[in-house]
PDB file of N, CA and C in Angstrom:
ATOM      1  N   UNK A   1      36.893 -24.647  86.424  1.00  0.00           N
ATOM      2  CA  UNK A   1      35.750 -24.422  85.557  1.00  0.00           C
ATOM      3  C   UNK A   1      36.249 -23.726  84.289  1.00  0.00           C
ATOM      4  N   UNK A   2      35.716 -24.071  82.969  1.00  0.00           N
ATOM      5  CA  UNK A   2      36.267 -24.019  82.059  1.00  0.00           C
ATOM      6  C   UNK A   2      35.294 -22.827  80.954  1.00  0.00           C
ATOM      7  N   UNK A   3      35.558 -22.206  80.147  1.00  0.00           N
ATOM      8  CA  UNK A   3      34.523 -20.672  79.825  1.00  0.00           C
ATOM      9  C   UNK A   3      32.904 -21.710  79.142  1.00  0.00           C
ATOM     10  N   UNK A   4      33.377 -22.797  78.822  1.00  0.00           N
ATOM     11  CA  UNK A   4      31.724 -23.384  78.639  1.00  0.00           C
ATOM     12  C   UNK A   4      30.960 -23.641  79.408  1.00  0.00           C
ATOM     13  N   UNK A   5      31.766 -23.940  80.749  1.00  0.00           N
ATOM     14  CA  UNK A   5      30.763 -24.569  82.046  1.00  0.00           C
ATOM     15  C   UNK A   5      30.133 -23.275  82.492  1.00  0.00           C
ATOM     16  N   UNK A   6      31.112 -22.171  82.486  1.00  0.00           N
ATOM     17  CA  UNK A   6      30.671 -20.735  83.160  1.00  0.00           C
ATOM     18  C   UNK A   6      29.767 -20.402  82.379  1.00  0.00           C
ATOM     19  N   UNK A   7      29.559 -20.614  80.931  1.00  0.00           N
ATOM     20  CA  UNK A   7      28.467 -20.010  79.757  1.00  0.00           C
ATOM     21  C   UNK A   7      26.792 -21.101  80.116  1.00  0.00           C
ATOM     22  N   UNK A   8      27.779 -21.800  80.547  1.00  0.00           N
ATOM     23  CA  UNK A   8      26.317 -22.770  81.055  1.00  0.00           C
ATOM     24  C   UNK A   8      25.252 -22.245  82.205  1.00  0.00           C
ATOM     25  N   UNK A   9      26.632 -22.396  83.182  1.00  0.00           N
ATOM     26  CA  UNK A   9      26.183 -21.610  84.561  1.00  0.00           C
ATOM     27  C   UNK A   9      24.974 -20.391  84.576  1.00  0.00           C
ATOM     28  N   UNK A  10      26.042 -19.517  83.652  1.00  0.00           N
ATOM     29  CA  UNK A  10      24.703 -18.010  83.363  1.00  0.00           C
ATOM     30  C   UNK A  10      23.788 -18.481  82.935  1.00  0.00           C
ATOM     31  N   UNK A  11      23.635 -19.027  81.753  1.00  0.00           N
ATOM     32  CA  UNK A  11      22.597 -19.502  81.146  1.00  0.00           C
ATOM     33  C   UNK A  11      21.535 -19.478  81.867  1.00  0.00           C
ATOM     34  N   UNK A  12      22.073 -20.630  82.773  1.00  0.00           N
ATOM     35  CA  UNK A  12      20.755 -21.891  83.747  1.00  0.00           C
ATOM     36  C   UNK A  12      19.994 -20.851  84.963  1.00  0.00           C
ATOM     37  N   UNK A  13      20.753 -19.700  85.077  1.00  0.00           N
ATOM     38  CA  UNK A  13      20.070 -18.676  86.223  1.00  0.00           C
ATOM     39  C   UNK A  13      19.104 -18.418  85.989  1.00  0.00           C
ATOM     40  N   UNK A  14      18.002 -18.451  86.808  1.00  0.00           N
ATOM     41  CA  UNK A  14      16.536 -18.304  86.941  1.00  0.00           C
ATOM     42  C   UNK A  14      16.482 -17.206  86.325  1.00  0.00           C
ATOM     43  N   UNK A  15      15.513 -17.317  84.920  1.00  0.00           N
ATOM     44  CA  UNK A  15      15.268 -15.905  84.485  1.00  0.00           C
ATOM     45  C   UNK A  15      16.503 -14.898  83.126  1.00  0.00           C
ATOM     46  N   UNK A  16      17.691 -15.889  83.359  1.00  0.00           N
ATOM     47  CA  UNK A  16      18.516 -15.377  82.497  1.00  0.00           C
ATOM     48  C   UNK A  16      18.371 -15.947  80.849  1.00  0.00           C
ATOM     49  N   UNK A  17      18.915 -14.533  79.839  1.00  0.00           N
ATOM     50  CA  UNK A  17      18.936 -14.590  79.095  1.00  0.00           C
ATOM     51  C   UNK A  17      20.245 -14.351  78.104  1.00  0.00           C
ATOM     52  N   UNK A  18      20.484 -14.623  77.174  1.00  0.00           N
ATOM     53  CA  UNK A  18      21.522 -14.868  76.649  1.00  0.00           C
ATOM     54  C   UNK A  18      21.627 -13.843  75.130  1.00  0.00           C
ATOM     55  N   UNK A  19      22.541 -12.756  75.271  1.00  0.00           N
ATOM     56  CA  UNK A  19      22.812 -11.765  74.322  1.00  0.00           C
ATOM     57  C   UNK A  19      24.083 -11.442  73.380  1.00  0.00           C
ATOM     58  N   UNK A  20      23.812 -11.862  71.992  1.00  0.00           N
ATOM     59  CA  UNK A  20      25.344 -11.900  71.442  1.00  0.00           C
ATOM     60  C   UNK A  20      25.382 -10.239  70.815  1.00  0.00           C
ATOM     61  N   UNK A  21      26.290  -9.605  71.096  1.00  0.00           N
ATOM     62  CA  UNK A  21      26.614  -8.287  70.368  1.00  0.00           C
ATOM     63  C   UNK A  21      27.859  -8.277  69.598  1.00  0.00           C
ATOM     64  N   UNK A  22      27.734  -7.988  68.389  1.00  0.00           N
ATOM     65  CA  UNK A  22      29.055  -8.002  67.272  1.00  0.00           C
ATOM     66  C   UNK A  22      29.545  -6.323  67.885  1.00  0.00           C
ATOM     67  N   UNK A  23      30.051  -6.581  66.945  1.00  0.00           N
ATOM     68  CA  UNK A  23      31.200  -5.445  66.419  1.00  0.00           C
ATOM     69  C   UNK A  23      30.464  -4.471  66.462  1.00  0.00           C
ATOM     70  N   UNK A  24      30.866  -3.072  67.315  1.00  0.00           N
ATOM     71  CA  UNK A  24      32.369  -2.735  67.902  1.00  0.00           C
ATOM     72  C   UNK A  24      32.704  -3.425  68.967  1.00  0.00           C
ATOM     73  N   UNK A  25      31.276  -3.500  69.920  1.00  0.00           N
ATOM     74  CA  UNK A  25      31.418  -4.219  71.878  1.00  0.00           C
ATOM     75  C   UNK A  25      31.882  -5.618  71.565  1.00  0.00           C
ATOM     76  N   UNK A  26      31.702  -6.652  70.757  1.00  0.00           N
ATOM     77  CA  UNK A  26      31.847  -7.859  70.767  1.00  0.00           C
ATOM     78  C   UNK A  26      31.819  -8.408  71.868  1.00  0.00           C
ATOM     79  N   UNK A  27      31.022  -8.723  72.484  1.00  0.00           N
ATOM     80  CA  UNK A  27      30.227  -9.080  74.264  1.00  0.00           C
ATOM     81  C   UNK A  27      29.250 -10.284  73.872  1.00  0.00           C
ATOM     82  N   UNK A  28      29.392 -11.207  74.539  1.00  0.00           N
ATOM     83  CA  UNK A  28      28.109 -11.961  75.229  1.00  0.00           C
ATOM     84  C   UNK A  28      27.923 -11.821  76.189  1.00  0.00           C
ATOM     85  N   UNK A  29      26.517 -11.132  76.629  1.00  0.00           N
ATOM     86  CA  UNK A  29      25.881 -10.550  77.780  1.00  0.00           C
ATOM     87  C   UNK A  29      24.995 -11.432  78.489  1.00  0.00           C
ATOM     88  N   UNK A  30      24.790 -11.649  79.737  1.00  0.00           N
ATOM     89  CA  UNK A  30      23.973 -12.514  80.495  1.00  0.00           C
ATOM     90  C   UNK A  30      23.195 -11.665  81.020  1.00  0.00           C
ATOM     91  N   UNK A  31      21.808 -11.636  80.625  1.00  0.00           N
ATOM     92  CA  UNK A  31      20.697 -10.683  81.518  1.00  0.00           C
ATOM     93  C   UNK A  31      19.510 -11.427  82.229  1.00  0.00           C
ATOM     94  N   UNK A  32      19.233 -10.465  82.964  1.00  0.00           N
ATOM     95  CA  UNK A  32      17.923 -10.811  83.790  1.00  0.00           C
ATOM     96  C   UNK A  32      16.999  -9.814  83.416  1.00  0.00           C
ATOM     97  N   UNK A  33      15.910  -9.945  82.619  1.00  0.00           N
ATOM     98  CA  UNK A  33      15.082  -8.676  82.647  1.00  0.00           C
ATOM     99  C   UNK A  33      16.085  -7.985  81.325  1.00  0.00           C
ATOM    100  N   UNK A  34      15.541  -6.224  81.711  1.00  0.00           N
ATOM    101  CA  UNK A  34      16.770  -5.387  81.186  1.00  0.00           C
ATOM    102  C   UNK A  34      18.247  -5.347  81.983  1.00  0.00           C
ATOM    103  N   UNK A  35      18.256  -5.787  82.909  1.00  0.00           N
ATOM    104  CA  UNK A  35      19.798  -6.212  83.095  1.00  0.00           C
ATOM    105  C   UNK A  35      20.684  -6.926  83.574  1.00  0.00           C
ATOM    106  N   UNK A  36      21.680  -6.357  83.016  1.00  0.00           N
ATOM    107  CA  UNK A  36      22.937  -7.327  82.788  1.00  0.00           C
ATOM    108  C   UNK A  36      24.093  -7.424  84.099  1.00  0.00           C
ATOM    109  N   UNK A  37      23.826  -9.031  84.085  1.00  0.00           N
ATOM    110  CA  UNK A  37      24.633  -9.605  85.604  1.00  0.00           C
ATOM    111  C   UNK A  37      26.400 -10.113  84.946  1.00  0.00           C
ATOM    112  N   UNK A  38      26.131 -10.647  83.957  1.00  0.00           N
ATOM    113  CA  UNK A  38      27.384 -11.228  83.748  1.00  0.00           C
ATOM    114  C   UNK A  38      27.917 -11.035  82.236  1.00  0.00           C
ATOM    115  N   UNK A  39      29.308 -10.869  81.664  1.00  0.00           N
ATOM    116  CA  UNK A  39      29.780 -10.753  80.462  1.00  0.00           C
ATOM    117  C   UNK A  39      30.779 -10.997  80.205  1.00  0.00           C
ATOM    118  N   UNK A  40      30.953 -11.524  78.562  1.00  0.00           N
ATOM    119  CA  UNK A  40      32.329 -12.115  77.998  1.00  0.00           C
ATOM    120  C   UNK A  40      32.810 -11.258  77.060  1.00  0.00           C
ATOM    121  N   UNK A  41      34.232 -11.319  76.779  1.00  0.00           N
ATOM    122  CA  UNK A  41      34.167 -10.467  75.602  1.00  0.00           C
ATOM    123  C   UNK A  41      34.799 -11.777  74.832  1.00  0.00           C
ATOM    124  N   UNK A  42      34.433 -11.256  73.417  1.00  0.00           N
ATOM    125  CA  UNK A  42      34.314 -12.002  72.622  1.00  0.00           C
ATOM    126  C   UNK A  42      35.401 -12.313  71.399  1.00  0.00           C
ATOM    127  N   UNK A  43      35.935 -11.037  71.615  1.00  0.00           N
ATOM    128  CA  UNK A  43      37.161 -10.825  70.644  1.00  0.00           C
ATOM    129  C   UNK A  43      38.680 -10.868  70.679  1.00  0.00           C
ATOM    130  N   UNK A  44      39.399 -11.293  69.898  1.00  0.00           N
ATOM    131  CA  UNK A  44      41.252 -10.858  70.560  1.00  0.00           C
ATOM    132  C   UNK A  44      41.637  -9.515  70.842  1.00  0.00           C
ATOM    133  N   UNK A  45      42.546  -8.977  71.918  1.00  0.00           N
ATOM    134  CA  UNK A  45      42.954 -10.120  72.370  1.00  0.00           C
ATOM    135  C   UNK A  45      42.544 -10.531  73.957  1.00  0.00           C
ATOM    136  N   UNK A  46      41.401 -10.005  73.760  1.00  0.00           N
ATOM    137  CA  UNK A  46      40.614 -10.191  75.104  1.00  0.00           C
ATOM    138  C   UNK A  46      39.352 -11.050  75.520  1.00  0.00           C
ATOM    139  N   UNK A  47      39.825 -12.143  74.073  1.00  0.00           N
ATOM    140  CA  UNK A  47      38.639 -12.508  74.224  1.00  0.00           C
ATOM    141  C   UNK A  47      38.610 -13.990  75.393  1.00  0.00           C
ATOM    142  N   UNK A  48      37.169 -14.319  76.144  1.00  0.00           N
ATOM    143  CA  UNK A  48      36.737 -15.188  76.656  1.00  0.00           C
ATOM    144  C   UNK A  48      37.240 -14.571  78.272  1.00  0.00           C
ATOM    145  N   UNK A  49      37.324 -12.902  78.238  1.00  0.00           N
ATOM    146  CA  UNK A  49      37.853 -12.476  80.066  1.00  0.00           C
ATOM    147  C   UNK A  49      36.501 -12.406  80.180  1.00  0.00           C
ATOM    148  N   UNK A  50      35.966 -12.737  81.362  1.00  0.00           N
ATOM    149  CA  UNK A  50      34.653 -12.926  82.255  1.00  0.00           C
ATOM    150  C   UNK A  50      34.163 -11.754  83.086  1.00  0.00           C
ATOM    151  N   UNK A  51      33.177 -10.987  82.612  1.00  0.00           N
ATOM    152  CA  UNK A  51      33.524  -9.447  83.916  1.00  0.00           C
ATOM    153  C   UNK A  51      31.919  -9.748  84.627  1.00  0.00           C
ATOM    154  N   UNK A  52      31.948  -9.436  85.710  1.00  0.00           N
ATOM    155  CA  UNK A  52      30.888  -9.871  87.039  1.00  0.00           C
ATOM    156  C   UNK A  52      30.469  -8.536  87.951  1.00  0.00           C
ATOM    157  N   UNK A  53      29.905  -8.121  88.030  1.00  0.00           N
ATOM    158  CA  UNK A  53      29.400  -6.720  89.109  1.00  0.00           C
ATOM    159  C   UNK A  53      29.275  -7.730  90.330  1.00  0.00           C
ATOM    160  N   UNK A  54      30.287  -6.556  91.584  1.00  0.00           N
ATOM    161  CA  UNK A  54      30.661  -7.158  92.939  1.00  0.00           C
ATOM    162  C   UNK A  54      29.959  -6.386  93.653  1.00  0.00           C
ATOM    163  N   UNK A  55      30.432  -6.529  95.197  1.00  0.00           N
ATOM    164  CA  UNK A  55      29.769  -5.224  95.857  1.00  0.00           C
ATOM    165  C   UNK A  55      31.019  -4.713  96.017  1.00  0.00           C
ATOM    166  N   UNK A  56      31.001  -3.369  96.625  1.00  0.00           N
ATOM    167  CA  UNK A  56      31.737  -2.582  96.875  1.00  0.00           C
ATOM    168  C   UNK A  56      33.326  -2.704  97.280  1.00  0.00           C
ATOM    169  N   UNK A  57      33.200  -4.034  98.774  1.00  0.00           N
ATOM    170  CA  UNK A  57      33.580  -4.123  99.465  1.00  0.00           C
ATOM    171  C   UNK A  57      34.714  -5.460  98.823  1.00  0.00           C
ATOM    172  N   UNK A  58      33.904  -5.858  97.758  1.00  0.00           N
ATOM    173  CA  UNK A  58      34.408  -7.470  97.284  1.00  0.00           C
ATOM    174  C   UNK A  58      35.478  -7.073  95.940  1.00  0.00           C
ATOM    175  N   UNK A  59      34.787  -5.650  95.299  1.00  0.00           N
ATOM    176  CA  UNK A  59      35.612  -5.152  94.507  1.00  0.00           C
ATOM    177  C   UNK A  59      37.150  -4.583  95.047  1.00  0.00           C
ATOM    178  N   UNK A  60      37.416  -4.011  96.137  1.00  0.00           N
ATOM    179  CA  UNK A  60      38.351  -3.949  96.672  1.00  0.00           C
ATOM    180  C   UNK A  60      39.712  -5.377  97.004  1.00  0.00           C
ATOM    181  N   UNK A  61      38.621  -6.224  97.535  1.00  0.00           N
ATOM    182  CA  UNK A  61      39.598  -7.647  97.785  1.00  0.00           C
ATOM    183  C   UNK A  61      39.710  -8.192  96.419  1.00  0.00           C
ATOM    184  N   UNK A  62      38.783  -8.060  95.672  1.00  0.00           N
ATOM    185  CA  UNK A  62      39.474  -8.870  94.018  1.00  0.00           C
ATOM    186  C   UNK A  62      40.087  -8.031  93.549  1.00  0.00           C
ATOM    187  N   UNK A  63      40.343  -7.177  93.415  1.00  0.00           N
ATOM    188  CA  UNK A  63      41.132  -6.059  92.607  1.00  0.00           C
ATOM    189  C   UNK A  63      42.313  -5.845  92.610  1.00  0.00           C
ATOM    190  N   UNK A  64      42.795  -6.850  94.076  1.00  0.00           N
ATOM    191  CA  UNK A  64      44.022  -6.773  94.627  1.00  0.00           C
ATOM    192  C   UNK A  64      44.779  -8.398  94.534  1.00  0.00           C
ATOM    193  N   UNK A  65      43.535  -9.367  93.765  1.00  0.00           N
ATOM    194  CA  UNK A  65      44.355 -10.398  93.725  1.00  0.00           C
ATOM    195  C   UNK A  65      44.669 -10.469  91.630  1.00  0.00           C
ATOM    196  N   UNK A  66      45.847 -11.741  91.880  1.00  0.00           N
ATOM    197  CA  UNK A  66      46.381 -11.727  90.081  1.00  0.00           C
ATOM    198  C   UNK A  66      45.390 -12.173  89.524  1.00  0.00           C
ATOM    199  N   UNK A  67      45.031 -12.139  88.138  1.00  0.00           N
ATOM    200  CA  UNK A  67      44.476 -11.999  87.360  1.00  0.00           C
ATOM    201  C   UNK A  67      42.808 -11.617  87.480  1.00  0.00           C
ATOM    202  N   UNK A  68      42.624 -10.514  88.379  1.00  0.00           N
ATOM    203  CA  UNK A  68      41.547  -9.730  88.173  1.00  0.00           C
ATOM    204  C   UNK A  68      41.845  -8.632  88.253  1.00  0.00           C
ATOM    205  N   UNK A  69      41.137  -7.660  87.430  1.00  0.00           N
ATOM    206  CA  UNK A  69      40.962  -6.318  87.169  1.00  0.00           C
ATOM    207  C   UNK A  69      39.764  -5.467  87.255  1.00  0.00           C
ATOM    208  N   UNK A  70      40.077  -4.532  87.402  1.00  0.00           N
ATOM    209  CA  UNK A  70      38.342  -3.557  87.345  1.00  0.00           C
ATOM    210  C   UNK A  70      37.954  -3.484  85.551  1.00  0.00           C
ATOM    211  N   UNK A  71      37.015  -3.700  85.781  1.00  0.00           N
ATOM    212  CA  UNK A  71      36.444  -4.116  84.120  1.00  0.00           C
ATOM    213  C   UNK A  71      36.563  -2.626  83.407  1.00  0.00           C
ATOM    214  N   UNK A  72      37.144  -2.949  82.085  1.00  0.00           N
ATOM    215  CA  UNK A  72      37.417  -1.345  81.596  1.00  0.00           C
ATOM    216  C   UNK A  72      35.833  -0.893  81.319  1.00  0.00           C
ATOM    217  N   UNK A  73      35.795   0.470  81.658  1.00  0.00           N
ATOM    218  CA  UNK A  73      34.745   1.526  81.678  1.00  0.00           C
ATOM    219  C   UNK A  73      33.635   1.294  82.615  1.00  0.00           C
ATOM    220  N   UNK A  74      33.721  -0.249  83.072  1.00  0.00           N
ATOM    221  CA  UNK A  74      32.184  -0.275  83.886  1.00  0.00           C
ATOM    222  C   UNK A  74      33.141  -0.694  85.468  1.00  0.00           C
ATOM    223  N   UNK A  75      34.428  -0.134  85.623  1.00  0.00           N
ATOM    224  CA  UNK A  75      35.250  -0.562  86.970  1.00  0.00           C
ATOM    225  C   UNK A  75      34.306   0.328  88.309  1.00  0.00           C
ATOM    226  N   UNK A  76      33.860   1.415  87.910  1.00  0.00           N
ATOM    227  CA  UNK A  76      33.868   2.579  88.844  1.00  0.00           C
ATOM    228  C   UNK A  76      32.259   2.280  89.053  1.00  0.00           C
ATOM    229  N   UNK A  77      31.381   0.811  88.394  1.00  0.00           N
ATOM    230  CA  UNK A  77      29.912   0.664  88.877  1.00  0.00           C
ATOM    231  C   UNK A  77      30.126  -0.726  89.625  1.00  0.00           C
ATOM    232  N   UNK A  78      31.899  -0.689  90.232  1.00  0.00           N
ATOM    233  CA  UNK A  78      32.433  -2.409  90.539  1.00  0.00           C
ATOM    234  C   UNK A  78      31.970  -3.333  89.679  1.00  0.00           C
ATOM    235  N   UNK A  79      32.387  -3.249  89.284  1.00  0.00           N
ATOM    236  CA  UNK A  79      32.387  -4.502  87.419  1.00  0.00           C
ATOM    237  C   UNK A  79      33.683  -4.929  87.779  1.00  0.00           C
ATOM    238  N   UNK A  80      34.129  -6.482  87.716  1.00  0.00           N
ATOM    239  CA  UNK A  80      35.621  -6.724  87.483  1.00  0.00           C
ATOM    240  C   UNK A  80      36.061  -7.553  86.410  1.00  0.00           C
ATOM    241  N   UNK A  81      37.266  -7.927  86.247  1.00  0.00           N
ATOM    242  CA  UNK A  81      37.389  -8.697  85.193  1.00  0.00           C
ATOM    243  C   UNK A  81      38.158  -9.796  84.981  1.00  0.00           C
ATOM    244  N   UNK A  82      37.671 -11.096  85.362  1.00  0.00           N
ATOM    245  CA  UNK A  82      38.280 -12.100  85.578  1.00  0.00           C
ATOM    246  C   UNK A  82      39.481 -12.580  84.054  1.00  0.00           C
ATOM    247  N   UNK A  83      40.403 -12.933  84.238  1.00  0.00           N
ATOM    248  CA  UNK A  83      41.141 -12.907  83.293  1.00  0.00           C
ATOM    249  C   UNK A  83      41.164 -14.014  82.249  1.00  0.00           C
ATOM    250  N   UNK A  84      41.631 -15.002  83.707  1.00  0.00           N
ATOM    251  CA  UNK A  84      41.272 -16.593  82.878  1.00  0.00           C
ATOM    252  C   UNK A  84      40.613 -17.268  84.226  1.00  0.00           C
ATOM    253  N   UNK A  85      38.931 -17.287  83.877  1.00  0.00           N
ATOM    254  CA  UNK A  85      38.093 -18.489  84.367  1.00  0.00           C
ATOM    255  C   UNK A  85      39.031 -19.522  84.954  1.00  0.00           C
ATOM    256  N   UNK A  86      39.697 -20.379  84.062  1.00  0.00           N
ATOM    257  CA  UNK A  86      40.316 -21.936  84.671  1.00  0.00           C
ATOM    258  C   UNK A  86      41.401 -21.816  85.857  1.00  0.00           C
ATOM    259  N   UNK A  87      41.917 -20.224  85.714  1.00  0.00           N
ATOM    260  CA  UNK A  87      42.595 -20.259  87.239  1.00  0.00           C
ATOM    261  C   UNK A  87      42.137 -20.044  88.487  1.00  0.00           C
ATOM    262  N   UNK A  88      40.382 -19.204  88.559  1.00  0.00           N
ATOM    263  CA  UNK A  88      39.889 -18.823  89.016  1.00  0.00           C
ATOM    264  C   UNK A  88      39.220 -19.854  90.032  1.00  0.00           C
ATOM    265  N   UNK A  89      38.921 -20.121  91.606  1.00  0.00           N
ATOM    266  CA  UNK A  89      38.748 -20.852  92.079  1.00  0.00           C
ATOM    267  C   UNK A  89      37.228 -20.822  91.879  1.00  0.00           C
ATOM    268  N   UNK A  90      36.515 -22.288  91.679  1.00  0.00           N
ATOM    269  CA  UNK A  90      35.397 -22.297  91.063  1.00  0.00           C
ATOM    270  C   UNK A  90      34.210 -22.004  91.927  1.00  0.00           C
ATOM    271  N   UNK A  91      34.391 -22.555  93.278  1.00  0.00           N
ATOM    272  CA  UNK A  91      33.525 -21.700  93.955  1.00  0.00           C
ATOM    273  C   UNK A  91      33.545 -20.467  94.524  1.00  0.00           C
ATOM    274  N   UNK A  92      34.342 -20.283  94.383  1.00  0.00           N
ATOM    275  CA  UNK A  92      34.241 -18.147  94.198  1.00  0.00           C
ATOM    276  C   UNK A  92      33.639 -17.767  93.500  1.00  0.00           C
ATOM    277  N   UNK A  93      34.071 -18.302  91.921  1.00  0.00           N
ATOM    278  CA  UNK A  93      33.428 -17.823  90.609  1.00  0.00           C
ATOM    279  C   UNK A  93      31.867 -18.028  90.744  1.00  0.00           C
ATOM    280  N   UNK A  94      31.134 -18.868  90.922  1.00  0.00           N
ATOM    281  CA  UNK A  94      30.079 -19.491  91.151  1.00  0.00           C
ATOM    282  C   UNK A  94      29.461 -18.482  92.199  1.00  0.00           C
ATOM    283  N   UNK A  95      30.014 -18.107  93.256  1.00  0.00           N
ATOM    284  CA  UNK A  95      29.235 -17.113  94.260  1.00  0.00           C
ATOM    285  C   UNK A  95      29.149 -15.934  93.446  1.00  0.00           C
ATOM    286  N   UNK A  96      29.974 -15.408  92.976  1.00  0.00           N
ATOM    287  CA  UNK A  96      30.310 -13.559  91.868  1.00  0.00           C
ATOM    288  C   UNK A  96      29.102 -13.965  91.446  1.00  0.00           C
ATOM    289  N   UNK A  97      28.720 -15.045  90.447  1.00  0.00           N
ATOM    290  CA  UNK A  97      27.611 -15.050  89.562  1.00  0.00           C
ATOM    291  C   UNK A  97      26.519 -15.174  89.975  1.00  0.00           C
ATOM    292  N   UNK A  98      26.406 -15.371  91.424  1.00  0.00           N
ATOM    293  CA  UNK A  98      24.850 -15.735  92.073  1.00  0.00           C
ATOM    294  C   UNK A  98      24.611 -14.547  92.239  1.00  0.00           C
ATOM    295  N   UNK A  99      25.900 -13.711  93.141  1.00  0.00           N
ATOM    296  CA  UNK A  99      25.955 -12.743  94.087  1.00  0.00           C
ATOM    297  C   UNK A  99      25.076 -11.433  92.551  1.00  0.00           C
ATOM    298  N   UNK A 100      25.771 -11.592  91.571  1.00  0.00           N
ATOM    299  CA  UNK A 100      25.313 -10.733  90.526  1.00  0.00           C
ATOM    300  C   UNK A 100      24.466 -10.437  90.374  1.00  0.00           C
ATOM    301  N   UNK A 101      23.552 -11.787  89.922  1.00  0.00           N
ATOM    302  CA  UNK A 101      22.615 -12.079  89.219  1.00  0.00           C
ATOM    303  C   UNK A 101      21.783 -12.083  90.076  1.00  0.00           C
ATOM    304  N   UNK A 102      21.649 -12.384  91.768  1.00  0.00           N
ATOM    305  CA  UNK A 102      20.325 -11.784  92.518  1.00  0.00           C
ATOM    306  C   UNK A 102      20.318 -10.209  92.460  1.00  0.00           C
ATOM    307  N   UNK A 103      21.686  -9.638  92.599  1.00  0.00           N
ATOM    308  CA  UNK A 103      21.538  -7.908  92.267  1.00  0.00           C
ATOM    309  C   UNK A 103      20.941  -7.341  91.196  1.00  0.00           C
ATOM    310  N   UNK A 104      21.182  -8.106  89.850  1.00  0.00           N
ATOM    311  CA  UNK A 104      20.793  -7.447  88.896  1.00  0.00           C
ATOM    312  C   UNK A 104      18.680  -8.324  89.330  1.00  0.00           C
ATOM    313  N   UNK A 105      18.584  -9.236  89.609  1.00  0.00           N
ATOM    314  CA  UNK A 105      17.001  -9.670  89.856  1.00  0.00           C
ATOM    315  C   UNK A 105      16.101  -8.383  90.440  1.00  0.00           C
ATOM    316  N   UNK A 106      17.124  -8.508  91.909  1.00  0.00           N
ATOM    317  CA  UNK A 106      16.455  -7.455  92.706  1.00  0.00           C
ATOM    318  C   UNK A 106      16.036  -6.117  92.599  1.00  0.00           C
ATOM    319  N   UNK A 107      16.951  -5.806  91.607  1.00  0.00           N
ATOM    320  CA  UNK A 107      16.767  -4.076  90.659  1.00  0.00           C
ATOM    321  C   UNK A 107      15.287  -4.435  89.755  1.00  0.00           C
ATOM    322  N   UNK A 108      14.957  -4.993  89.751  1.00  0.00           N
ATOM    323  CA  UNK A 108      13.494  -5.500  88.694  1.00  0.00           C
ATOM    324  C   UNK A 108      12.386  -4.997  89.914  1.00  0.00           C
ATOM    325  N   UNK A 109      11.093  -4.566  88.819  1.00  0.00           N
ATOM    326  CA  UNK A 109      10.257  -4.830  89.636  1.00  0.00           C
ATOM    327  C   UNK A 109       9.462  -5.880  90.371  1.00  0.00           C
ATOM    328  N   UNK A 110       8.838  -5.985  91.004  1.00  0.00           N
ATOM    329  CA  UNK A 110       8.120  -6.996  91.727  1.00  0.00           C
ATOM    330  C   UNK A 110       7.355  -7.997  90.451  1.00  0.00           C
ATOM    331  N   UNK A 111       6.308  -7.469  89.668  1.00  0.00           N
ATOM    332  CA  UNK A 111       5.658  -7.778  88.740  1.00  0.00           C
ATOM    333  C   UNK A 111       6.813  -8.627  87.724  1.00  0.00           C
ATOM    334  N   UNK A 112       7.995  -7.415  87.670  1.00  0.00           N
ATOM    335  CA  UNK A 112       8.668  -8.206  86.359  1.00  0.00           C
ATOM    336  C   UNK A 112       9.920  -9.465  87.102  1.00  0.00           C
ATOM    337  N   UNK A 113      10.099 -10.078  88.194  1.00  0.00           N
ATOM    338  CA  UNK A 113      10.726 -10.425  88.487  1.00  0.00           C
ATOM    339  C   UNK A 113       9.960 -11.805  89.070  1.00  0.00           C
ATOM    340  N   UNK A 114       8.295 -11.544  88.600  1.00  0.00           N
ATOM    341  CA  UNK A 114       7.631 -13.127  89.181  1.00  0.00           C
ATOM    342  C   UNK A 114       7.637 -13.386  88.155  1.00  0.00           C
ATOM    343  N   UNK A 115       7.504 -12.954  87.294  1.00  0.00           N
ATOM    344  CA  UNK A 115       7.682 -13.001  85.441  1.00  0.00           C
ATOM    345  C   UNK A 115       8.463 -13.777  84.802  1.00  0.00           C
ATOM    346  N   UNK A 116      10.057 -13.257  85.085  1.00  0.00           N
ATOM    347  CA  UNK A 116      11.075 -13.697  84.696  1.00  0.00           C
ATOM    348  C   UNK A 116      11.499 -15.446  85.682  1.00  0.00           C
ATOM    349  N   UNK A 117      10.791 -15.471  86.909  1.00  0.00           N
ATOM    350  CA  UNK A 117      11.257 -16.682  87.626  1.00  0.00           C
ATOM    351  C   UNK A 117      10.142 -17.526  87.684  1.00  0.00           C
ATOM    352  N   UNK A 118       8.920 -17.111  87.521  1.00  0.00           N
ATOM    353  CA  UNK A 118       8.027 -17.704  87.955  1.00  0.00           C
ATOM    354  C   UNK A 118       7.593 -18.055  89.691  1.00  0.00           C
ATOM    355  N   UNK A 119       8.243 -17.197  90.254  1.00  0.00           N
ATOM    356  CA  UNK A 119       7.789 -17.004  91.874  1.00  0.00           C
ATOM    357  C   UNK A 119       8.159 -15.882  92.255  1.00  0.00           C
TER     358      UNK A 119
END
């Protein structure tokens, strides 16, 4: 999977929205509601690394394989940071982003989360 298919992917999540931030963060942010499941950075020389909030337990086993990292400053809320998408096996990648993006849903309230999906 290639960083457009993954920009697609977020996109298409029930309820997600799509956030460009310049300079200084240079981020495209994927949200649900007020928050944020998935992000790119945007700039050299880091740009197009993919960072995903895991659980606890998942942050430990990715952290320990090559090319992922704990996402700088948001490592210690398990944020990681995929390096390069296209090496990344695609249905893994694809679960991180579900796995996310129902976490960041479920933090919503009831009201704002029939809102954002329509059920």
């Amino acid at each position: 999977m290639d960083t457009e298919q993954l920009k697609a992917h977020c996109a298409s999540r029930p309820g997600a929205a799509q956030v460009l931030h310049g300079a200084p963060s240079n981020i495209l942010v994927y949200k649900v509601g007020d928050k944020t499941f998935a992000y790119f950075k945007t700039s050299e020389p880091e740009q197009w690394r993919f960072s995903v909030r895991v659980t606890p337990d998942r942050f430990l086993e990715l952290t320990d394989m090559p090319g992922v990292k704990p996402a700088r400053y948001m490592g210690r809320y398990h944020w990681i940071t995929i390096v390069d998408v296209r090496t990344f096996p695609e249905d893994y990648l694809l679960e991180l982003v579900r796995g996310s993006h129902e976490r960041a849903l479920a933090s919503l309230s009831k009201a704002k989360r029939k809102e954002l999906t329509g059920s």
